[in-house]
C-alpha atoms as a PDB file:
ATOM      1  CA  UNK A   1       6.973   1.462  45.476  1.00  0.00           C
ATOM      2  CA  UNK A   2       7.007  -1.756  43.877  1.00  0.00           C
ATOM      3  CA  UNK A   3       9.268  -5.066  43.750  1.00  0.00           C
ATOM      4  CA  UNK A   4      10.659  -6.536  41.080  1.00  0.00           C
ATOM      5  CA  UNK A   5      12.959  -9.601  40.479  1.00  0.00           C
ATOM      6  CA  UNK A   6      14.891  -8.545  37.267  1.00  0.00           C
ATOM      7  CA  UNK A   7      18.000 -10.934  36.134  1.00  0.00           C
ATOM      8  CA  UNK A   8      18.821  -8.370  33.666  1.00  0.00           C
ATOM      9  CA  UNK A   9      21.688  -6.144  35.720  1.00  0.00           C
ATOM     10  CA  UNK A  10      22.116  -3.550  33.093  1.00  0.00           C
ATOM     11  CA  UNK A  11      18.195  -3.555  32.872  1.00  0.00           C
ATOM     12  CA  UNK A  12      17.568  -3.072  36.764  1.00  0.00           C
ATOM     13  CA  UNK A  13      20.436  -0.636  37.026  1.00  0.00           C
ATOM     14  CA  UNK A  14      18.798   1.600  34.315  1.00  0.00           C
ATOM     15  CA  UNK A  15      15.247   1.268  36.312  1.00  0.00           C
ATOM     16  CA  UNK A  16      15.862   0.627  39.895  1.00  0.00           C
ATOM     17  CA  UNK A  17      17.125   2.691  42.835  1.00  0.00           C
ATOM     18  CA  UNK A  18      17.877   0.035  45.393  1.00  0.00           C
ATOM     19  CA  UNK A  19      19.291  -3.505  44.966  1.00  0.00           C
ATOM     20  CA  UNK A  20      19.011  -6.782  46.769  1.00  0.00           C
ATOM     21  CA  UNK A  21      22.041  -9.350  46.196  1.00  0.00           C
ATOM     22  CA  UNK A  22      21.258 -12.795  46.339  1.00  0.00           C
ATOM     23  CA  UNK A  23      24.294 -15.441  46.707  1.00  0.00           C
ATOM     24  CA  UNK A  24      23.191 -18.974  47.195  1.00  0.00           C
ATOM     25  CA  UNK A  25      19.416 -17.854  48.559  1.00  0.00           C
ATOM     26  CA  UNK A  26      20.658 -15.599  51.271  1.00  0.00           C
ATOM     27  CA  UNK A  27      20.747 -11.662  51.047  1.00  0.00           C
ATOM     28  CA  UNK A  28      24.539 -10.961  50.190  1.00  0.00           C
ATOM     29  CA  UNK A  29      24.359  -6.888  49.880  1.00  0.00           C
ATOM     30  CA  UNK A  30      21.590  -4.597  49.509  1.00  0.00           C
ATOM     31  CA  UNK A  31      21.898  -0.994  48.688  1.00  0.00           C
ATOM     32  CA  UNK A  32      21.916   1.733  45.435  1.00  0.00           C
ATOM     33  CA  UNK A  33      23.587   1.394  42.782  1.00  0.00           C
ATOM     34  CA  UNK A  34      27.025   1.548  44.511  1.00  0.00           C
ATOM     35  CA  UNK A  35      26.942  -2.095  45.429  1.00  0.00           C
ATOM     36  CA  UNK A  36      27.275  -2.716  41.448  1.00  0.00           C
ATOM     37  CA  UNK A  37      31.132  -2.936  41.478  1.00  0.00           C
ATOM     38  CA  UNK A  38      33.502  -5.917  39.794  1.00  0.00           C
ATOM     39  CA  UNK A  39      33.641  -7.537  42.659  1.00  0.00           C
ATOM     40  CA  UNK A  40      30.602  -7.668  44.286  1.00  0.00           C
ATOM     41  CA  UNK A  41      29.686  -9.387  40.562  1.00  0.00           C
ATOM     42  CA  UNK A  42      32.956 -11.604  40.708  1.00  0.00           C
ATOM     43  CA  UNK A  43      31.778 -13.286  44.299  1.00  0.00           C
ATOM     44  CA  UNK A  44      28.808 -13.345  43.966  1.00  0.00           C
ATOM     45  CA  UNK A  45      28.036 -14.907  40.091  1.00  0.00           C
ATOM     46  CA  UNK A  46      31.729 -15.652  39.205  1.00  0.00           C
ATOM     47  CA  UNK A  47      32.272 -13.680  36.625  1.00  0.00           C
ATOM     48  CA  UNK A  48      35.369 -10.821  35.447  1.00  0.00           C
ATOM     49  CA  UNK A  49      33.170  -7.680  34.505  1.00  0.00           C
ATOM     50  CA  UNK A  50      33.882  -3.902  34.143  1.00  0.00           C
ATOM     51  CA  UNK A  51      31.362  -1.417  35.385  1.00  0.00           C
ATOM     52  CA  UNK A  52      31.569   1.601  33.255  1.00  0.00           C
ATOM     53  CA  UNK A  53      29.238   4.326  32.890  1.00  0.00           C
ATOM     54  CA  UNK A  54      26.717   5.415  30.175  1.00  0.00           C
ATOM     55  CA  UNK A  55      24.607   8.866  30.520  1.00  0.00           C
ATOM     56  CA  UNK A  56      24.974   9.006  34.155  1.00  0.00           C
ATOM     57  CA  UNK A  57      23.777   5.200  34.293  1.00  0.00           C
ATOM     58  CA  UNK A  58      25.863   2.073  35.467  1.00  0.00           C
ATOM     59  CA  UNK A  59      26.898  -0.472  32.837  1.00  0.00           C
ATOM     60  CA  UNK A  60      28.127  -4.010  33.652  1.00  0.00           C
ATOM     61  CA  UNK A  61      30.045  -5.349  30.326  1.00  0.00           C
ATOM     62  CA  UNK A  62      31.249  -9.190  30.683  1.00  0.00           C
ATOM     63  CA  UNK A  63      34.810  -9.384  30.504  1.00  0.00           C
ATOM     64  CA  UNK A  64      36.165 -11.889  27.617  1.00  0.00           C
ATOM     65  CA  UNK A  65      37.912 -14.386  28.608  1.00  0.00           C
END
């Protein structure tokens, strides 16, 4: 096991199996990749994505505003 800070979502969610949510230096979720949804993404960075799915993996695409 190893830990690894990765700002990159689409890059962590293609490499890691459990997540830690940060949201103003406090733990806002944790869990797999089912805590990548629109909204957890909307509160906690404040910004409109889609999560959609490529090969099995999770992909977070920016919505444009």
């Amino acid at each position: 096991a190893s830990v690894v800070v990765m700002h990159d979502i689409n890059l962590a969610l293609r490499y890691s199996d459990k997540f830690i949510i940060l949201k103003d230096g406090q733990v806002f979720t944790t869990g797999g990749k089912e805590v990548i949804t629109p909204e957890i993404i909307k509160e906690t960075y404040g910004v409109d994505v889609y999560v959609t799915h490529f090969e099995g993996i999770p992909v977070v695409i920016p919505k444009v505003q």
